[in-house]
PDB file of N, CA and C in Angstrom:
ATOM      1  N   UNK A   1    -204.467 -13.186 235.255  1.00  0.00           N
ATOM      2  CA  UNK A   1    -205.285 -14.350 234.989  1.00  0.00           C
ATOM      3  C   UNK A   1    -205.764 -14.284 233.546  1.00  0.00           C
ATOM      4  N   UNK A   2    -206.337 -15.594 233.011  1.00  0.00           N
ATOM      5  CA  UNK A   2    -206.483 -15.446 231.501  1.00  0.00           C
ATOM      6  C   UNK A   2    -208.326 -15.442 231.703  1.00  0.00           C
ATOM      7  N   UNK A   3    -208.820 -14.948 232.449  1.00  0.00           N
ATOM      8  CA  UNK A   3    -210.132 -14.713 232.116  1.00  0.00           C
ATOM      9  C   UNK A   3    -210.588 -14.060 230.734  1.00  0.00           C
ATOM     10  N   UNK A   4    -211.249 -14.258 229.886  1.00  0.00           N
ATOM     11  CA  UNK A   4    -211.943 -13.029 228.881  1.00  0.00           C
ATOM     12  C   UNK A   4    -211.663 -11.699 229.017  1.00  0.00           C
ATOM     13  N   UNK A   5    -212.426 -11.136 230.308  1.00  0.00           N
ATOM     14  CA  UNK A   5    -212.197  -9.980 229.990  1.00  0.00           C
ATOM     15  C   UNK A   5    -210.903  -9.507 230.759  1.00  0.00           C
ATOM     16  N   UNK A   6    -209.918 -10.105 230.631  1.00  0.00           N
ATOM     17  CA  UNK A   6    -208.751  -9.589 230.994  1.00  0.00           C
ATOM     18  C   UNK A   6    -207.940  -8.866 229.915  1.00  0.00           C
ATOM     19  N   UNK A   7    -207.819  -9.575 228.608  1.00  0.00           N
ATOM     20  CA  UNK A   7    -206.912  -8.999 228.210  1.00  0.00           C
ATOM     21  C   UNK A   7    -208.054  -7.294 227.914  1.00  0.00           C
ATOM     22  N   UNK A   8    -209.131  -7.006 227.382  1.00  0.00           N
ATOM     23  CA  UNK A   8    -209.980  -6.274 226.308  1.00  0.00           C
ATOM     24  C   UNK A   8    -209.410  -4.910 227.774  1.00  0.00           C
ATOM     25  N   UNK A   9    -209.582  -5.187 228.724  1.00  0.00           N
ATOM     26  CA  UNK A   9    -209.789  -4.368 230.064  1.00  0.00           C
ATOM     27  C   UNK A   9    -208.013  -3.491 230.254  1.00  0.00           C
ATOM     28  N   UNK A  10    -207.163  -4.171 229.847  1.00  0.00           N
ATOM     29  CA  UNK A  10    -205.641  -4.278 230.463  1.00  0.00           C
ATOM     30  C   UNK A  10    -205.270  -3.374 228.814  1.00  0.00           C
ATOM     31  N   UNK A  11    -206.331  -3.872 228.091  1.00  0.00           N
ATOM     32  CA  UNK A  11    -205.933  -3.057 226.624  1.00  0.00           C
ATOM     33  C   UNK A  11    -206.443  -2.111 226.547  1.00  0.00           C
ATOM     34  N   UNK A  12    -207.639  -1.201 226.753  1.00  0.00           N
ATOM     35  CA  UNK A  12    -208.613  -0.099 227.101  1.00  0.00           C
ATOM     36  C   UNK A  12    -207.879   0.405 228.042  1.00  0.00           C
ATOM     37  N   UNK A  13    -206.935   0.259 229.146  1.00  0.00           N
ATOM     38  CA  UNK A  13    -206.197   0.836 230.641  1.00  0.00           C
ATOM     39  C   UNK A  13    -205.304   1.724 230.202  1.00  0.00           C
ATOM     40  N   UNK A  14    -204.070   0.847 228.917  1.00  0.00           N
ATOM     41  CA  UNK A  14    -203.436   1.055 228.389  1.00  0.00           C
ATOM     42  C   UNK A  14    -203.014   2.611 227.511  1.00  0.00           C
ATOM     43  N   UNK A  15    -204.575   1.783 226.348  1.00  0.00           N
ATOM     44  CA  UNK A  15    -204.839   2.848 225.798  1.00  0.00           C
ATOM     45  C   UNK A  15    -204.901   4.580 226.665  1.00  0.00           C
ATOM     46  N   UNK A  16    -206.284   4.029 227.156  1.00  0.00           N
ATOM     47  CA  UNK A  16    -206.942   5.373 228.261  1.00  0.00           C
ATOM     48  C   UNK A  16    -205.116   6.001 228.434  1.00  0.00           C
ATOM     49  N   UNK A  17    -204.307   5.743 228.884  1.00  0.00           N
ATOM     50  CA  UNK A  17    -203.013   6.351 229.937  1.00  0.00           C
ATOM     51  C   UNK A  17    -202.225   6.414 228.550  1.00  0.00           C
ATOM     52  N   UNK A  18    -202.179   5.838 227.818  1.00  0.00           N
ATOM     53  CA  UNK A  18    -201.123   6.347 226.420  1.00  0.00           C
ATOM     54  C   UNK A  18    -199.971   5.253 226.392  1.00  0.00           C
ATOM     55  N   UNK A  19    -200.048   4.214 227.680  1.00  0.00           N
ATOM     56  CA  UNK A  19    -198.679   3.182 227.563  1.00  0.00           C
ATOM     57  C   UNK A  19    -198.794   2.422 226.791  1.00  0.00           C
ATOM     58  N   UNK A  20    -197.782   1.993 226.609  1.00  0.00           N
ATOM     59  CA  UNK A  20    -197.247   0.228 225.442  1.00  0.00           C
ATOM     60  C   UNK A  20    -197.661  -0.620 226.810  1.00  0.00           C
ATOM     61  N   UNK A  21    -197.975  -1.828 225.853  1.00  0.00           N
ATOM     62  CA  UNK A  21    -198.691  -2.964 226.185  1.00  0.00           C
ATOM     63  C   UNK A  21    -197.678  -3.758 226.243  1.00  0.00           C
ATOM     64  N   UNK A  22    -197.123  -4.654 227.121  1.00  0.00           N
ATOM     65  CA  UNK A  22    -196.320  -6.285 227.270  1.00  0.00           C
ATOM     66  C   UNK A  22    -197.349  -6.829 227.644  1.00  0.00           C
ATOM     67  N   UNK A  23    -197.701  -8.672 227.450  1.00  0.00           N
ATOM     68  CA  UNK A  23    -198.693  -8.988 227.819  1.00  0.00           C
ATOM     69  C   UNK A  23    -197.627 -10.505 228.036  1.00  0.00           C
ATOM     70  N   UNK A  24    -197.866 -10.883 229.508  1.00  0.00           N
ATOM     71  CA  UNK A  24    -197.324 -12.476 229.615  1.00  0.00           C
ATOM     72  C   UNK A  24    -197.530 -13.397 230.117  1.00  0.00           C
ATOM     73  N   UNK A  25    -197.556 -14.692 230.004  1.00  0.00           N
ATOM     74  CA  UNK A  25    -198.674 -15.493 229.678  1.00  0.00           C
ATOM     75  C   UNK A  25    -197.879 -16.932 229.830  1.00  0.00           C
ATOM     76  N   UNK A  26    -198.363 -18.212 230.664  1.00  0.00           N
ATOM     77  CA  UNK A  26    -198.202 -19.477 230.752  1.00  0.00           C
ATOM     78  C   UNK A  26    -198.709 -19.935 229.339  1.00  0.00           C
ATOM     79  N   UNK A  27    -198.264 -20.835 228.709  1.00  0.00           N
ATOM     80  CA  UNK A  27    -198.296 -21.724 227.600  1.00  0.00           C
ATOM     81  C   UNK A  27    -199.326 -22.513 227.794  1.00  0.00           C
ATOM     82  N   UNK A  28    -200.546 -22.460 227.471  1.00  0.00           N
ATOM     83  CA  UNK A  28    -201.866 -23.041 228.216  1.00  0.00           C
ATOM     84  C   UNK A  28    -202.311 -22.611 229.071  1.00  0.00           C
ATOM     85  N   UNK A  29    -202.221 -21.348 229.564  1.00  0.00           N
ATOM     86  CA  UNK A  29    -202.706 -20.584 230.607  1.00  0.00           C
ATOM     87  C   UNK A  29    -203.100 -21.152 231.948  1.00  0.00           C
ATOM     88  N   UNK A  30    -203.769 -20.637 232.745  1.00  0.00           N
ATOM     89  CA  UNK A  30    -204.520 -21.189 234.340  1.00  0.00           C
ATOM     90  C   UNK A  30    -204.782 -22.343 234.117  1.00  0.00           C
ATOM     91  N   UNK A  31    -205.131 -23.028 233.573  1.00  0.00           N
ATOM     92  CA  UNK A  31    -205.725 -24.084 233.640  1.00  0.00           C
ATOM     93  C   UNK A  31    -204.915 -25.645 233.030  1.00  0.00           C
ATOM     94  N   UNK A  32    -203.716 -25.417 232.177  1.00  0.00           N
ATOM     95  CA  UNK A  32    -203.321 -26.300 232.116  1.00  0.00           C
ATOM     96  C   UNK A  32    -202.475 -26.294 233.688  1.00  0.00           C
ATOM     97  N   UNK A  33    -202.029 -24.936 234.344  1.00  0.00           N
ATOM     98  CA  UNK A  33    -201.356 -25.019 235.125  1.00  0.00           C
ATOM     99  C   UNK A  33    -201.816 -25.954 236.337  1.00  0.00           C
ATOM    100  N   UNK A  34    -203.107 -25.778 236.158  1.00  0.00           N
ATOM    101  CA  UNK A  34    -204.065 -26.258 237.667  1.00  0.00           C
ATOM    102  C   UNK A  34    -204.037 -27.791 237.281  1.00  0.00           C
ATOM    103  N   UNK A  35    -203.988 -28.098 236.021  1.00  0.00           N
ATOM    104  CA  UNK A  35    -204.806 -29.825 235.751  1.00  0.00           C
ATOM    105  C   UNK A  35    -203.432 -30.576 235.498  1.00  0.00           C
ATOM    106  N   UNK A  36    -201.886 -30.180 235.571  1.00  0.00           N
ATOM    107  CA  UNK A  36    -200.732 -29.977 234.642  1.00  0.00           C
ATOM    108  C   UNK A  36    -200.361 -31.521 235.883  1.00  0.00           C
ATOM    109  N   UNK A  37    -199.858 -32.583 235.421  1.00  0.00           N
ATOM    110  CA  UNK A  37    -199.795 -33.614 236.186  1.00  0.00           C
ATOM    111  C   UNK A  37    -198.358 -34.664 235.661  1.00  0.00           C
ATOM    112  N   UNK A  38    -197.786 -34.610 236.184  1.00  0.00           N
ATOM    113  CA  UNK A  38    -196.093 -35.650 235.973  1.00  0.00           C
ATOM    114  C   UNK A  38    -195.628 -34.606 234.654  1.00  0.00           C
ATOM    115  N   UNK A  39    -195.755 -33.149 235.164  1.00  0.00           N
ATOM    116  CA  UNK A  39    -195.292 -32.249 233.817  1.00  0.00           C
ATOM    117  C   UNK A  39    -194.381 -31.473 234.216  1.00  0.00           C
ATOM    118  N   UNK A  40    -193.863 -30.739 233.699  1.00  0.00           N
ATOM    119  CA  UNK A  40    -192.833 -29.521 234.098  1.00  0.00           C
ATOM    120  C   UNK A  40    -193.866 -28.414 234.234  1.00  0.00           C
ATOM    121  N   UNK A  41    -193.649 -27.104 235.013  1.00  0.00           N
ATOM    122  CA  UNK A  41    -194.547 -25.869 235.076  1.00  0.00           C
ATOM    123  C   UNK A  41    -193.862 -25.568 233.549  1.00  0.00           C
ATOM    124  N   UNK A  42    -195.506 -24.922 232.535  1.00  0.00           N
ATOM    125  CA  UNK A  42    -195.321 -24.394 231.462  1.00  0.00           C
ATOM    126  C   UNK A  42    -194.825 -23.242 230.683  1.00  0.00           C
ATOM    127  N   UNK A  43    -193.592 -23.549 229.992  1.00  0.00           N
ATOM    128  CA  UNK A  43    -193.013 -22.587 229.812  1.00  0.00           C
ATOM    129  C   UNK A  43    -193.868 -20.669 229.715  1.00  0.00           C
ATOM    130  N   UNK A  44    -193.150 -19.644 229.731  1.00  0.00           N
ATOM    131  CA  UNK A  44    -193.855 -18.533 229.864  1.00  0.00           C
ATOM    132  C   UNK A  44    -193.703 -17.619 228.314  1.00  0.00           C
ATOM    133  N   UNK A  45    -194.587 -17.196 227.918  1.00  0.00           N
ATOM    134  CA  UNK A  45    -194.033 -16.062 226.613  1.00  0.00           C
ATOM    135  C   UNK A  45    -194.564 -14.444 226.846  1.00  0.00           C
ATOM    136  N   UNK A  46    -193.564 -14.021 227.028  1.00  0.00           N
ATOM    137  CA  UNK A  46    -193.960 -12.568 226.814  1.00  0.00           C
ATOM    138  C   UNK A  46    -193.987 -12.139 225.881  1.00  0.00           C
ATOM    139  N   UNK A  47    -194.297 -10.648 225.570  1.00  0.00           N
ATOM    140  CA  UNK A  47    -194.286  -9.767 224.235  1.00  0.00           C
ATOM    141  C   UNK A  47    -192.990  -8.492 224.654  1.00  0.00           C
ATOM    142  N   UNK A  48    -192.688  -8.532 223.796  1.00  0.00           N
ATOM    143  CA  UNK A  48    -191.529  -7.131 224.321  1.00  0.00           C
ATOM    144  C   UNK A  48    -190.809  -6.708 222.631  1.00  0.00           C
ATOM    145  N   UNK A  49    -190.292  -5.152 222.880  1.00  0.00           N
ATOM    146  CA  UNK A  49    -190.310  -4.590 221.773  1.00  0.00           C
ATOM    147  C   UNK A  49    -189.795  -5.454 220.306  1.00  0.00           C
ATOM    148  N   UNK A  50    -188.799  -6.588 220.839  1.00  0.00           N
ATOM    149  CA  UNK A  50    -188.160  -7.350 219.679  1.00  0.00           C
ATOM    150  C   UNK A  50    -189.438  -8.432 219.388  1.00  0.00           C
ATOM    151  N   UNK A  51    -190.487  -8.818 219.855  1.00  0.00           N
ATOM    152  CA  UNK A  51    -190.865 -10.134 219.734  1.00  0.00           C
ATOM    153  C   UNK A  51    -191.425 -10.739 220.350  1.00  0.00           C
ATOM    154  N   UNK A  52    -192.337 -11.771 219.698  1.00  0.00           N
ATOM    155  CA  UNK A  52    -192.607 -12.840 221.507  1.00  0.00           C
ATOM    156  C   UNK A  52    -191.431 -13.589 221.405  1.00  0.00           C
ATOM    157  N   UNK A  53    -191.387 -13.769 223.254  1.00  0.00           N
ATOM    158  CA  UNK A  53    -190.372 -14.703 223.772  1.00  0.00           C
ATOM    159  C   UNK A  53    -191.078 -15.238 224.109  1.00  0.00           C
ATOM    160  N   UNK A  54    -190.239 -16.930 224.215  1.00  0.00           N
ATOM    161  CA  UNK A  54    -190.983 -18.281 224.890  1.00  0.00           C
ATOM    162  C   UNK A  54    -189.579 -18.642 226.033  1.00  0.00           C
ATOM    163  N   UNK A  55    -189.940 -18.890 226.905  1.00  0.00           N
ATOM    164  CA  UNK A  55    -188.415 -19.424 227.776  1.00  0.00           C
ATOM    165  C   UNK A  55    -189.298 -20.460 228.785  1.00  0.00           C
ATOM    166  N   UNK A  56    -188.183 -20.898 229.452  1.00  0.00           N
ATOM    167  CA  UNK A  56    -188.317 -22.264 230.509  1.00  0.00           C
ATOM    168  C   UNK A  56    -189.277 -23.239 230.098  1.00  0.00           C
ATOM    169  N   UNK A  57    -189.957 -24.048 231.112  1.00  0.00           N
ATOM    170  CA  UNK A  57    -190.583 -25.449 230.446  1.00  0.00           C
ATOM    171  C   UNK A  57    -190.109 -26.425 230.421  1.00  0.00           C
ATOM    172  N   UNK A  58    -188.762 -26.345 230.898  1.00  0.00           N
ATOM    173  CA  UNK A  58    -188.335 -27.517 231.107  1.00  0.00           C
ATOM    174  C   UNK A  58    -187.795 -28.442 232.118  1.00  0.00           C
ATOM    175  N   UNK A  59    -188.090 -27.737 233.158  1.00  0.00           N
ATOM    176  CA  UNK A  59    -187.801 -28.083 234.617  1.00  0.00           C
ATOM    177  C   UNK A  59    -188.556 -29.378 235.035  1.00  0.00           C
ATOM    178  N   UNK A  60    -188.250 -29.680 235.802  1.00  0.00           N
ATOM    179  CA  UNK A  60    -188.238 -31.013 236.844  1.00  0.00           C
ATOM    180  C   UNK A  60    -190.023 -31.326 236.613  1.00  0.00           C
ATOM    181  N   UNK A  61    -190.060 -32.421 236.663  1.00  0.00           N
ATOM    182  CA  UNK A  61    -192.128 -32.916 236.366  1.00  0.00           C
ATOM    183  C   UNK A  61    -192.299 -32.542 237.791  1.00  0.00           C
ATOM    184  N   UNK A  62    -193.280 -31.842 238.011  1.00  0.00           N
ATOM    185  CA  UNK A  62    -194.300 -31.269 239.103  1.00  0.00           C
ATOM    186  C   UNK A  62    -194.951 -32.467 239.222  1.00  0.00           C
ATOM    187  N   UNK A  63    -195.512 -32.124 240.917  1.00  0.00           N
ATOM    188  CA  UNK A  63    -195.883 -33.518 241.386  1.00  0.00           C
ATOM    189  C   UNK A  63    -197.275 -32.741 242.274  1.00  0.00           C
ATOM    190  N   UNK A  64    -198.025 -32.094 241.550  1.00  0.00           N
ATOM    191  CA  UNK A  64    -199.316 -31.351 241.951  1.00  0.00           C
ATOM    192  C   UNK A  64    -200.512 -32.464 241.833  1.00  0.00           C
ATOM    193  N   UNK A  65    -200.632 -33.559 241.119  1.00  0.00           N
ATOM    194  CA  UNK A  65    -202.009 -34.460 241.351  1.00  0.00           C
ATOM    195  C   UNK A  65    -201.180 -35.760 241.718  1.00  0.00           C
ATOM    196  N   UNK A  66    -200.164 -35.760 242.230  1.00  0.00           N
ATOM    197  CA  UNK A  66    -199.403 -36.985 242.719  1.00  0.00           C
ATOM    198  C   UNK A  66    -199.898 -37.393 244.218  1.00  0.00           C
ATOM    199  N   UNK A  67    -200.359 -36.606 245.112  1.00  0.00           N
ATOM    200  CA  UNK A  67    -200.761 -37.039 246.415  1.00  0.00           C
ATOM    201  C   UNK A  67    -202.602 -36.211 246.411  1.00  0.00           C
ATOM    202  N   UNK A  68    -203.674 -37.143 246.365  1.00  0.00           N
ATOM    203  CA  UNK A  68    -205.075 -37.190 246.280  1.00  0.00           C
ATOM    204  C   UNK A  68    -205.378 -35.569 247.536  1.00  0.00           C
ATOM    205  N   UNK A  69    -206.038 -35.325 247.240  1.00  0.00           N
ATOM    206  CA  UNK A  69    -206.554 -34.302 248.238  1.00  0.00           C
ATOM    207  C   UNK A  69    -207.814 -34.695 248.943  1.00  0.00           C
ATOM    208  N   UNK A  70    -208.309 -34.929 249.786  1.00  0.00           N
ATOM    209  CA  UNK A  70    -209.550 -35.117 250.358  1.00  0.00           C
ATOM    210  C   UNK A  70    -210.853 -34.060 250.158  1.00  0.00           C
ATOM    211  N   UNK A  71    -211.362 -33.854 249.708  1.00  0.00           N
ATOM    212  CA  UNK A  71    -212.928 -32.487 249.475  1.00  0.00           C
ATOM    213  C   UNK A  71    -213.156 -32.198 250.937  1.00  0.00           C
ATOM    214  N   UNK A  72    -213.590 -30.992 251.309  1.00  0.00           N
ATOM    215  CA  UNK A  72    -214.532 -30.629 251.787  1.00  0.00           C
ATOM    216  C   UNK A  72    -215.612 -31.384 252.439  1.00  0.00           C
ATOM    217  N   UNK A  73    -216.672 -31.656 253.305  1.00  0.00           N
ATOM    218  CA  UNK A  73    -217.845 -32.115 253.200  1.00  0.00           C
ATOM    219  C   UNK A  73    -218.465 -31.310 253.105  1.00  0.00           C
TER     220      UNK A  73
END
């Protein structure tokens, strides 16, 4: 998840144990994903030893605010 203290926590883990870090990540993170409407799911970028990569994004428009949801009372 892209909370704040996600990445500072996942980077301190890292450190602490001595591993390399990949870190990967939706293109607008949680939240465009949640609000993301007549769109494609957003492409993804990782980190890896050559580089960031960016791939997909271009798939079929998602139909996630196309049918209303009713609340709770």
């Amino acid at each position: 998840m892209d909370w704040p203290s996600t990445s500072p926590y996942v980077s301190a883990l890292a450190q602490d144990f001595g591993l390399p870090l990949f870190r990967s990540w939706r293109e607008g993170g949680f939240e465009r994903e949640m609000l993301r409407n007549a769109a494609p799911t957003a492409p993804v970028l990782f980190e890896s030893p050559d580089g960031l990569i960016r791939t997909g994004g271009e798939g079929p428009n998602g139909r996630r605010l196309r049918f209303p949801r009713s609340r709770p009372v």
